[in-house]
C-alpha atoms as a PDB file:
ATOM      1  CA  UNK A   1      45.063-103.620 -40.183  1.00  0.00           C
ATOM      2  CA  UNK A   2      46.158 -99.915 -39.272  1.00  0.00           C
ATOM      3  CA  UNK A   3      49.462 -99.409 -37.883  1.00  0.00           C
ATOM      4  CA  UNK A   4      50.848 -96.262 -36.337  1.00  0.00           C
ATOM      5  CA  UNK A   5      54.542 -95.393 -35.926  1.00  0.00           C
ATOM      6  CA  UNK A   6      55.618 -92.636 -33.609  1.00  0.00           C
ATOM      7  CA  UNK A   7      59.091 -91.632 -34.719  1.00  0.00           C
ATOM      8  CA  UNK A   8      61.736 -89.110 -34.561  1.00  0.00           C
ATOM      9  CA  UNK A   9      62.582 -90.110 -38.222  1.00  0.00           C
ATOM     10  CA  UNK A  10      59.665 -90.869 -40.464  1.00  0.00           C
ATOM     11  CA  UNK A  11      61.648 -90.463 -43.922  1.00  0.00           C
ATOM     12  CA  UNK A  12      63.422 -93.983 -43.231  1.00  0.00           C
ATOM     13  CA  UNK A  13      60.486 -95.625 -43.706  1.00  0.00           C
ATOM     14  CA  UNK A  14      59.384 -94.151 -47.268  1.00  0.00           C
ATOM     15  CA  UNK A  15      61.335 -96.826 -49.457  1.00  0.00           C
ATOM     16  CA  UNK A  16      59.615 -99.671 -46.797  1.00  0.00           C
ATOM     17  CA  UNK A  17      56.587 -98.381 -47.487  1.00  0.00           C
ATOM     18  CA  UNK A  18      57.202 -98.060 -51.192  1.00  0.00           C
ATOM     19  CA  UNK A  19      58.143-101.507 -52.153  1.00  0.00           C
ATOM     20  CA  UNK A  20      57.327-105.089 -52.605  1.00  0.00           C
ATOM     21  CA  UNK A  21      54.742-106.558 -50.107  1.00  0.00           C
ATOM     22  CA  UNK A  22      53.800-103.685 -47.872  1.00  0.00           C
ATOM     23  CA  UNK A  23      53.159-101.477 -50.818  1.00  0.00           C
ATOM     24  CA  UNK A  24      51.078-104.434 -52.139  1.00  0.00           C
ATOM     25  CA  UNK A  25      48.767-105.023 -48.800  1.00  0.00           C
ATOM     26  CA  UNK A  26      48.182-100.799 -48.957  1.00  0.00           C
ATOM     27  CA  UNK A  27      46.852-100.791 -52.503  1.00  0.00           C
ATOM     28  CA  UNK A  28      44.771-103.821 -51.397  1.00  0.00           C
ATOM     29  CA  UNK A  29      43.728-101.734 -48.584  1.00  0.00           C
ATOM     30  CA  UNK A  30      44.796-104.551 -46.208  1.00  0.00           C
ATOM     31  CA  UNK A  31      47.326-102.803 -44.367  1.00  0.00           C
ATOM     32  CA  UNK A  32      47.455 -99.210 -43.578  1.00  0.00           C
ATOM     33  CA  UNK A  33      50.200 -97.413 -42.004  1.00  0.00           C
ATOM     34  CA  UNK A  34      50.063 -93.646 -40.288  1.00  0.00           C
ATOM     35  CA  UNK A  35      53.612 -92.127 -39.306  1.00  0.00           C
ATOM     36  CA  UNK A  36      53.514 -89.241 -36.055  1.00  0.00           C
ATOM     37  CA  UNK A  37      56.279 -87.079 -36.068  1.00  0.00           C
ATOM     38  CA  UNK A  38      57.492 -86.998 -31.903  1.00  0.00           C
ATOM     39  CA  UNK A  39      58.587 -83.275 -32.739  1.00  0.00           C
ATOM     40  CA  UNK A  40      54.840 -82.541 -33.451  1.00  0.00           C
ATOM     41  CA  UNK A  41      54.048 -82.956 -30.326  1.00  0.00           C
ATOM     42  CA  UNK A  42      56.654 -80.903 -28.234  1.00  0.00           C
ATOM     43  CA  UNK A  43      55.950 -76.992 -27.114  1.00  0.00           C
ATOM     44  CA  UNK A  44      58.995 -75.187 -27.710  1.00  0.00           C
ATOM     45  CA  UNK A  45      61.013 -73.783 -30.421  1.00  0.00           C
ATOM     46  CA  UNK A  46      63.433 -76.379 -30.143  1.00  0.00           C
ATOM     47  CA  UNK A  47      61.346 -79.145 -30.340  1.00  0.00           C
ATOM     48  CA  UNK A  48      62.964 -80.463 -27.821  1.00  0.00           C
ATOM     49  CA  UNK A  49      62.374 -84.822 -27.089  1.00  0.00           C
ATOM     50  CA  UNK A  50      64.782 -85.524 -24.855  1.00  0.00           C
ATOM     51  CA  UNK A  51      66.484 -84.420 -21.784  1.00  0.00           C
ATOM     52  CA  UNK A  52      69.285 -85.143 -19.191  1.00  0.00           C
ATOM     53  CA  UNK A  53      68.672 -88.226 -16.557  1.00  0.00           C
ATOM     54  CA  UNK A  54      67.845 -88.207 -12.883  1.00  0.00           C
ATOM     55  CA  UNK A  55      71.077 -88.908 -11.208  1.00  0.00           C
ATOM     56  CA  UNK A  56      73.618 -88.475 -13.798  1.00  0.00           C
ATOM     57  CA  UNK A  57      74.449 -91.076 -16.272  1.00  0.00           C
ATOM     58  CA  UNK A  58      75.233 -90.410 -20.204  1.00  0.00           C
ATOM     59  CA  UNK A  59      73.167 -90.104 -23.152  1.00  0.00           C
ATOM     60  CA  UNK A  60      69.973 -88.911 -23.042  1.00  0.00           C
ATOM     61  CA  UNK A  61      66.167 -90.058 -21.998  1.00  0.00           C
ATOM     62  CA  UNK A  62      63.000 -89.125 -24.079  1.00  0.00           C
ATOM     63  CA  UNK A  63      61.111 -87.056 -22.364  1.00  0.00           C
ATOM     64  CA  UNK A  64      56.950 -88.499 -21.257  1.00  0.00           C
ATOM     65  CA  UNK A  65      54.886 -85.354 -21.902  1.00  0.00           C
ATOM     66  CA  UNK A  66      55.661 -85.754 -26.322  1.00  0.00           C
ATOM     67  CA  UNK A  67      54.456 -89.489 -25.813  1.00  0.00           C
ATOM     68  CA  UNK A  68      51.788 -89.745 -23.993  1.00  0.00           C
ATOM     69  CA  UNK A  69      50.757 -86.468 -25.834  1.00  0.00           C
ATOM     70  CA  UNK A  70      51.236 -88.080 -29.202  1.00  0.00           C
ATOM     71  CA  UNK A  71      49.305 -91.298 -27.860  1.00  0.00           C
ATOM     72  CA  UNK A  72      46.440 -89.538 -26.682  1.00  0.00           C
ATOM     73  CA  UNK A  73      46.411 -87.377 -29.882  1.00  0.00           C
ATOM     74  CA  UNK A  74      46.258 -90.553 -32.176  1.00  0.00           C
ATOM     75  CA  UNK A  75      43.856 -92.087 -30.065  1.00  0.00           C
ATOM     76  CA  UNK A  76      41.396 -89.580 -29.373  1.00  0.00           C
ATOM     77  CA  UNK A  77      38.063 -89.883 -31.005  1.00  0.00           C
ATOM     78  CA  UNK A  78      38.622 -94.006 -30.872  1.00  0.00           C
ATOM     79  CA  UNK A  79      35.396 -95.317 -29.997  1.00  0.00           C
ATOM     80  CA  UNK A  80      34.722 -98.624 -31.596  1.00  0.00           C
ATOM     81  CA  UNK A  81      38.686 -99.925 -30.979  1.00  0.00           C
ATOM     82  CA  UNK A  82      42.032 -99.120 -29.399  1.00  0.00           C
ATOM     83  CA  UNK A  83      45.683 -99.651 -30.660  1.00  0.00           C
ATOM     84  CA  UNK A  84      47.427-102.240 -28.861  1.00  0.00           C
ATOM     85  CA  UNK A  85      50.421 -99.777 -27.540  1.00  0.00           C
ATOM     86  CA  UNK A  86      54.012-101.604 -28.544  1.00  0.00           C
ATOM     87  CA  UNK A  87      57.162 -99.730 -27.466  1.00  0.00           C
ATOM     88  CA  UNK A  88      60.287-101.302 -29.383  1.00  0.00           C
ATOM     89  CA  UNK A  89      63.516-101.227 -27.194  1.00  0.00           C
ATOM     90  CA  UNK A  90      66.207-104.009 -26.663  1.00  0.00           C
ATOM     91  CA  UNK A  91      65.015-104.431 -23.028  1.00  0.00           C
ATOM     92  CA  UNK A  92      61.390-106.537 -24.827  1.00  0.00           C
ATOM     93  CA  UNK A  93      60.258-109.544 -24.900  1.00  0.00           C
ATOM     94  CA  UNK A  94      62.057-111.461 -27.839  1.00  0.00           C
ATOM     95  CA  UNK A  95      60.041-111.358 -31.019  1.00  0.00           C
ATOM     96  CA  UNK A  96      59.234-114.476 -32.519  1.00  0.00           C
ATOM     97  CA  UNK A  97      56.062-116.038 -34.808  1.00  0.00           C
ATOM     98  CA  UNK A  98      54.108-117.190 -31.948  1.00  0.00           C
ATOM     99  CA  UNK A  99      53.970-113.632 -31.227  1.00  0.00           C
ATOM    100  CA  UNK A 100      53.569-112.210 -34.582  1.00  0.00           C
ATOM    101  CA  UNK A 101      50.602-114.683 -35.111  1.00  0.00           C
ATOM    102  CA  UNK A 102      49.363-112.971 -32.016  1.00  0.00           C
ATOM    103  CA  UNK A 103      49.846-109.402 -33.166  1.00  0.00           C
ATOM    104  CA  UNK A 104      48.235-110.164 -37.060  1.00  0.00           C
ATOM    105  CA  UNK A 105      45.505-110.492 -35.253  1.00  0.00           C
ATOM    106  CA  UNK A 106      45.097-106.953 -33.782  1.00  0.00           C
ATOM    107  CA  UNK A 107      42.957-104.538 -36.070  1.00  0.00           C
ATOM    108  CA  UNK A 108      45.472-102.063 -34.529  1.00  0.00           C
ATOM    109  CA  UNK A 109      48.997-101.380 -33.576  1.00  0.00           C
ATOM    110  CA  UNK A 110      50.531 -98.714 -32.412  1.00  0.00           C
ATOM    111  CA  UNK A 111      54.613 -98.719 -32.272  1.00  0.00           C
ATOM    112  CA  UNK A 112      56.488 -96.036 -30.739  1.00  0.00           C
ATOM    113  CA  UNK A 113      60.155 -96.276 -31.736  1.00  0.00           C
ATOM    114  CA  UNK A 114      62.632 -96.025 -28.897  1.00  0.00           C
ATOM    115  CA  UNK A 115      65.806 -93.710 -29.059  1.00  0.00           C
ATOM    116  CA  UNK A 116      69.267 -92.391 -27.234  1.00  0.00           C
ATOM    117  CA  UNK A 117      69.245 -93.943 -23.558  1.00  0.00           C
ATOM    118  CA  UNK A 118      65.425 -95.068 -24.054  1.00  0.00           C
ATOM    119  CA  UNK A 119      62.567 -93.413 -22.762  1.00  0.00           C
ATOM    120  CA  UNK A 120      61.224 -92.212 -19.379  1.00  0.00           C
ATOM    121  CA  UNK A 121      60.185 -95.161 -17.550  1.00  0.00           C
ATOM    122  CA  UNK A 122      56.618 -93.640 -16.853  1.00  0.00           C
ATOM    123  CA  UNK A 123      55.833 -94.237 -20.638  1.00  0.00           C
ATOM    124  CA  UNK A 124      56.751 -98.001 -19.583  1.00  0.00           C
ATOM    125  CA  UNK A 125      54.877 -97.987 -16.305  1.00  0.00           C
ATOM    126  CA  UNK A 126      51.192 -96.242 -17.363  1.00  0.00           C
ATOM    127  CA  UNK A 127      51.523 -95.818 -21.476  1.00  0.00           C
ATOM    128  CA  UNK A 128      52.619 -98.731 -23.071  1.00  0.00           C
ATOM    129  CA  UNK A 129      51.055-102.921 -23.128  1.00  0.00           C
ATOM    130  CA  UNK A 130      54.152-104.582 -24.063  1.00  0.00           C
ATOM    131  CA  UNK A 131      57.846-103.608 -24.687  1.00  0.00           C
ATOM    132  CA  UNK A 132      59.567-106.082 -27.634  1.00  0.00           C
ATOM    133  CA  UNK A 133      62.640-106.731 -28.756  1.00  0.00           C
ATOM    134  CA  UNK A 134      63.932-107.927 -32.007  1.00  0.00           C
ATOM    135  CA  UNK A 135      67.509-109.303 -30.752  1.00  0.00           C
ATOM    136  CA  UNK A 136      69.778-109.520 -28.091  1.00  0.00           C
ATOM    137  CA  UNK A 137      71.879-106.483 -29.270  1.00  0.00           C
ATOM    138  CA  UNK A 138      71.029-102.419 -29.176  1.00  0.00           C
ATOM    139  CA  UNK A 139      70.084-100.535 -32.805  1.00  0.00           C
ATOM    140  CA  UNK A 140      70.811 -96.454 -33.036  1.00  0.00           C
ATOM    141  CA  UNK A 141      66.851 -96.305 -32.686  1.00  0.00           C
ATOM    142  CA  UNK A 142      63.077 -98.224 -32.866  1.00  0.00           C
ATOM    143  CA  UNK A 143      62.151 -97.200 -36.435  1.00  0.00           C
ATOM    144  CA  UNK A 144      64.503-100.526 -38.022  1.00  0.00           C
ATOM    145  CA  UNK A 145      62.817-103.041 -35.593  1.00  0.00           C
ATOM    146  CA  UNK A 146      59.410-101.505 -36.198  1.00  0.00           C
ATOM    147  CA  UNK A 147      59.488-102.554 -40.042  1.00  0.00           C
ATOM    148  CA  UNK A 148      60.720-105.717 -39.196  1.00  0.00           C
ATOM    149  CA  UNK A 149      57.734-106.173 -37.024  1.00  0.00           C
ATOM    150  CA  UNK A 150      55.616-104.732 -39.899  1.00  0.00           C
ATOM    151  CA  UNK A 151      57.095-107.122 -41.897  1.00  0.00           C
ATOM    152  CA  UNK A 152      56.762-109.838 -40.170  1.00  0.00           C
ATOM    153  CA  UNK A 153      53.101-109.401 -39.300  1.00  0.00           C
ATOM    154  CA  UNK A 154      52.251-108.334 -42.524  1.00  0.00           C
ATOM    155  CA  UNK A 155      52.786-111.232 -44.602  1.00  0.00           C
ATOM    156  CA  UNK A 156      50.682-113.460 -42.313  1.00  0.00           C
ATOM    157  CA  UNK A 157      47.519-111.346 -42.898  1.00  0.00           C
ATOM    158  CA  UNK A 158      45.212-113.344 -45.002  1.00  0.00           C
ATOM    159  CA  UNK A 159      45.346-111.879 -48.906  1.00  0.00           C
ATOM    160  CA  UNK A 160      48.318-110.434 -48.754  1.00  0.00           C
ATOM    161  CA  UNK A 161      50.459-112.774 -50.399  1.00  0.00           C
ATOM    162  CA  UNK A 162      49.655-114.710 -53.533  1.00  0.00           C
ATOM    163  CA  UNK A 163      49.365-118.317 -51.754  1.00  0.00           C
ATOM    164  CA  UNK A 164      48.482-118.604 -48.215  1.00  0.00           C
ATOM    165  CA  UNK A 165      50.582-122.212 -48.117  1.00  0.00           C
ATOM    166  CA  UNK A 166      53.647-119.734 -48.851  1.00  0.00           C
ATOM    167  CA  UNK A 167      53.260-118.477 -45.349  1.00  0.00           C
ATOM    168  CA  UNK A 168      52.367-122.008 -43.545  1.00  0.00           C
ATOM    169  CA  UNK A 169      55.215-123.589 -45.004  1.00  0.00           C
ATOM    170  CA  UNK A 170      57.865-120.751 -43.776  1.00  0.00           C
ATOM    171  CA  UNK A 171      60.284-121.259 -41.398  1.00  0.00           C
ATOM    172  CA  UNK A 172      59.206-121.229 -37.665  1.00  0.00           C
ATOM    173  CA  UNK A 173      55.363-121.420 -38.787  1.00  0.00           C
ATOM    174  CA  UNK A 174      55.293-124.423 -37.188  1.00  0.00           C
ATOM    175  CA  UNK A 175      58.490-124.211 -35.461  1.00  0.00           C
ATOM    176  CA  UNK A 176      60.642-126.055 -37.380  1.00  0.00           C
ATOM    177  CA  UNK A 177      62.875-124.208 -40.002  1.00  0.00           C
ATOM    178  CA  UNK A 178      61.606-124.855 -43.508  1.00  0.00           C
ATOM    179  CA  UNK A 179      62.609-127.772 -45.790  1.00  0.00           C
ATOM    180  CA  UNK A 180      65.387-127.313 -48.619  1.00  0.00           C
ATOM    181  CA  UNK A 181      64.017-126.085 -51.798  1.00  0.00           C
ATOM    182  CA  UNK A 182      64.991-126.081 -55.367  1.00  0.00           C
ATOM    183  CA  UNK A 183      64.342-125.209 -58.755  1.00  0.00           C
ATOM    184  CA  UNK A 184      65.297-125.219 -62.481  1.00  0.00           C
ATOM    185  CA  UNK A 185      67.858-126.533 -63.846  1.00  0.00           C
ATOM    186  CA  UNK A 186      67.578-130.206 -62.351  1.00  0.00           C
ATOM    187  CA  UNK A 187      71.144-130.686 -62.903  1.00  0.00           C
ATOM    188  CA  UNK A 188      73.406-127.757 -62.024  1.00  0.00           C
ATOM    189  CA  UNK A 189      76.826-127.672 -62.397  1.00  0.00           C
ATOM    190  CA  UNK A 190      76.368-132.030 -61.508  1.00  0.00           C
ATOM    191  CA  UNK A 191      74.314-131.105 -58.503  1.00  0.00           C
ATOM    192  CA  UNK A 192      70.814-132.923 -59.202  1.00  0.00           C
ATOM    193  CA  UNK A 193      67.832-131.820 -57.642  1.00  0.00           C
ATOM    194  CA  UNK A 194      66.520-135.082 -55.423  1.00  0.00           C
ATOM    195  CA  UNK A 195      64.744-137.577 -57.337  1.00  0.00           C
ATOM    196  CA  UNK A 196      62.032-137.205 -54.885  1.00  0.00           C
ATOM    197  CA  UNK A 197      61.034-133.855 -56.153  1.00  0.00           C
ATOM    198  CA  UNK A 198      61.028-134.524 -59.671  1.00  0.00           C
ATOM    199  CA  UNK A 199      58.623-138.027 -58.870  1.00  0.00           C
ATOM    200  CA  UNK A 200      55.305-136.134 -59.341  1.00  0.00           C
ATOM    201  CA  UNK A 201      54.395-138.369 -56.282  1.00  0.00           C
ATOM    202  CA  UNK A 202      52.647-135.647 -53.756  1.00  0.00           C
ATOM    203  CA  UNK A 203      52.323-138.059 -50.860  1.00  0.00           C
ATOM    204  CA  UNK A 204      55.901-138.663 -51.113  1.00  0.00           C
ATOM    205  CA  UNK A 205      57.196-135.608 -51.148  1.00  0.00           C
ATOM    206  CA  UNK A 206      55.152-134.178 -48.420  1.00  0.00           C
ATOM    207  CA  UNK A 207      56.826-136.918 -46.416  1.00  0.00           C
ATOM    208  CA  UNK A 208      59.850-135.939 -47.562  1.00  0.00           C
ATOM    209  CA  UNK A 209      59.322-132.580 -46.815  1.00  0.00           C
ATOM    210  CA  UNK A 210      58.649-133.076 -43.518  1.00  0.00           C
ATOM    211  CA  UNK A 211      61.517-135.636 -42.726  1.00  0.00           C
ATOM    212  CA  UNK A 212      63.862-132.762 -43.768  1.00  0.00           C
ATOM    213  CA  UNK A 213      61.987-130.076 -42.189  1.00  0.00           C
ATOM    214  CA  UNK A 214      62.981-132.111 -38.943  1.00  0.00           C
ATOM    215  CA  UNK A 215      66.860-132.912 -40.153  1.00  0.00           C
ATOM    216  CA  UNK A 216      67.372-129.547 -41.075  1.00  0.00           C
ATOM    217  CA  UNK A 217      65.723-127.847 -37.389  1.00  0.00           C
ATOM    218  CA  UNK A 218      67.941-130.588 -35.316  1.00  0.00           C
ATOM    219  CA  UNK A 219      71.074-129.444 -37.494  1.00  0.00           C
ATOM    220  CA  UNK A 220      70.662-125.241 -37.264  1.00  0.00           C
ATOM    221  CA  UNK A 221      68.472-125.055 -33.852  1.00  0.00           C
ATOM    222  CA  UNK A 222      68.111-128.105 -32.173  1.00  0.00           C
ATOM    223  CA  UNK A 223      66.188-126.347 -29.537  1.00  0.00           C
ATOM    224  CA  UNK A 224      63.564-125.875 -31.237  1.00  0.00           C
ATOM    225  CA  UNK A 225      62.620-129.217 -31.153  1.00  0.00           C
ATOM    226  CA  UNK A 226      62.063-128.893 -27.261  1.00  0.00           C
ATOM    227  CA  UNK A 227      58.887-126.988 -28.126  1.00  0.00           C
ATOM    228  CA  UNK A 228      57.601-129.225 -30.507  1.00  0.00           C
ATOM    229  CA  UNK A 229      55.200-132.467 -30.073  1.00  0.00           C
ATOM    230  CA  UNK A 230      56.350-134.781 -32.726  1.00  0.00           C
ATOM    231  CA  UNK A 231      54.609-137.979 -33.837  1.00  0.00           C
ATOM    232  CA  UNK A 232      56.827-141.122 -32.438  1.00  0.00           C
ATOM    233  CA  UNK A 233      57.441-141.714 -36.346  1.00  0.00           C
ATOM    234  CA  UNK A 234      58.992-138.711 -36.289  1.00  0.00           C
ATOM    235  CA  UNK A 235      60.953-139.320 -33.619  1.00  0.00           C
ATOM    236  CA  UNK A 236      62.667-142.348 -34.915  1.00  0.00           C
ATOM    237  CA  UNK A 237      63.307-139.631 -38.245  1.00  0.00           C
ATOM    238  CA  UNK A 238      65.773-137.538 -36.082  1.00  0.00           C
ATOM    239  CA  UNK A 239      67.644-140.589 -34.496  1.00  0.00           C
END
């Protein structure tokens, strides 16, 4: 997958790109990631971005003609595929898995990192195919939600992590939250580790497993449970 970041700030994504799993899915040459500089693509000595609003108001609006400029610059040339165009803002659509399963499987993204008021709405209107949002609240700027979205998508690509069950088993996968896990010791401080775990019985712990994956999504987000189809077995589990 390549992914390309337009941003006012691409230092605050060296140590991202630097450590842990996204520097491991770039040396696998799984993921590769391209950051734009907005001030690149300005015409003045200022390098000016931004610029008062139409009718008054405070703060200040990104200017179109840097990103649609930048946009056309990274595209052009593009024959055999196009970036799928995400701006991040707090006006999006909420990020979730359903859609990160969606966007792991684009061969390309392109994120454009929102700032000050947010950007001309003609970027919205004619530039852009979706707007997302990673929370009901407003950052300083795009380029934090764009490496959660990185993130996010990354770790679902096949190969990149060590064991692809890692990834099915994680929380909202499926929808449910994940079950309870543990590790050494067995006994801790005289908390024991259920019996269950330590049985060596597979068929009972995947049932086990999955009875607590339900417990554990009615106690923290019970509303997840409206979107999923469970078994009538299951059923009778969360009564």
């Amino acid at each position: 997958m390549q992914v390309d970041i337009i941003t006012l700030f691409p230092s605050m994504f060296k140590g991202f790109l630097e450590e842990s799993i996204i520097k491991r899915a770039q040396d696998k040459g799984i993921l590769r990631v391209n950051l734009h500089n907005l001030r690149q693509f300005t015409h003045n000595r200022h390098k000016t971005v931004d610029d008062l609003p139409f009718g008054g108001g405070g703060g200040m609006v990104i200017k179109p003609e840097p990103l649609f400029e930048a946009v056309e610059n990274i595209v052009g040339g593009r024959v055999k595929s196009t970036p799928h165009i995400i701006l991040l803002s707090p006006q999006g659509t909420s990020l979730n898995q359903e859609k990160i399963k969606e966007l792991a499987s684009k061969d390309n993204l392109l994120l454009i990192c929102g700032h000050y008021e947010g950007v001309d709405e003609r970027v919205k209107e004619h530039l852009i195919d979706e707007e997302i949002s990673i929370g009901d609240y407003v950052l300083t700027g795009g380029e934090l939600a764009a490496m959660v979205l990185i993130d996010a998508v990354t770790r679902i690509i096949p190969g990149v992590l060590g064991s692809e069950n890692s990834v099915r088993e994680d929380s909202f996968y499926d929808i449910l939250l994940d079950y309870p896990q543990y590790t050494r010791p067995a006994i801790f401080r005289g908390w024991k580790v259920p019996e269950v775990l330590l049985s060596g019985n597979h068929q009972k712990i995947n049932y086990w497993r999955k009875r607590k994956k339900i417990e554990v999504t009615l106690k923290k987000r019970p509303d997840l449970l409206k979107k999923v189809k469970l078994k009538q077995e299951d059923k009778q589990k969360q009564d």
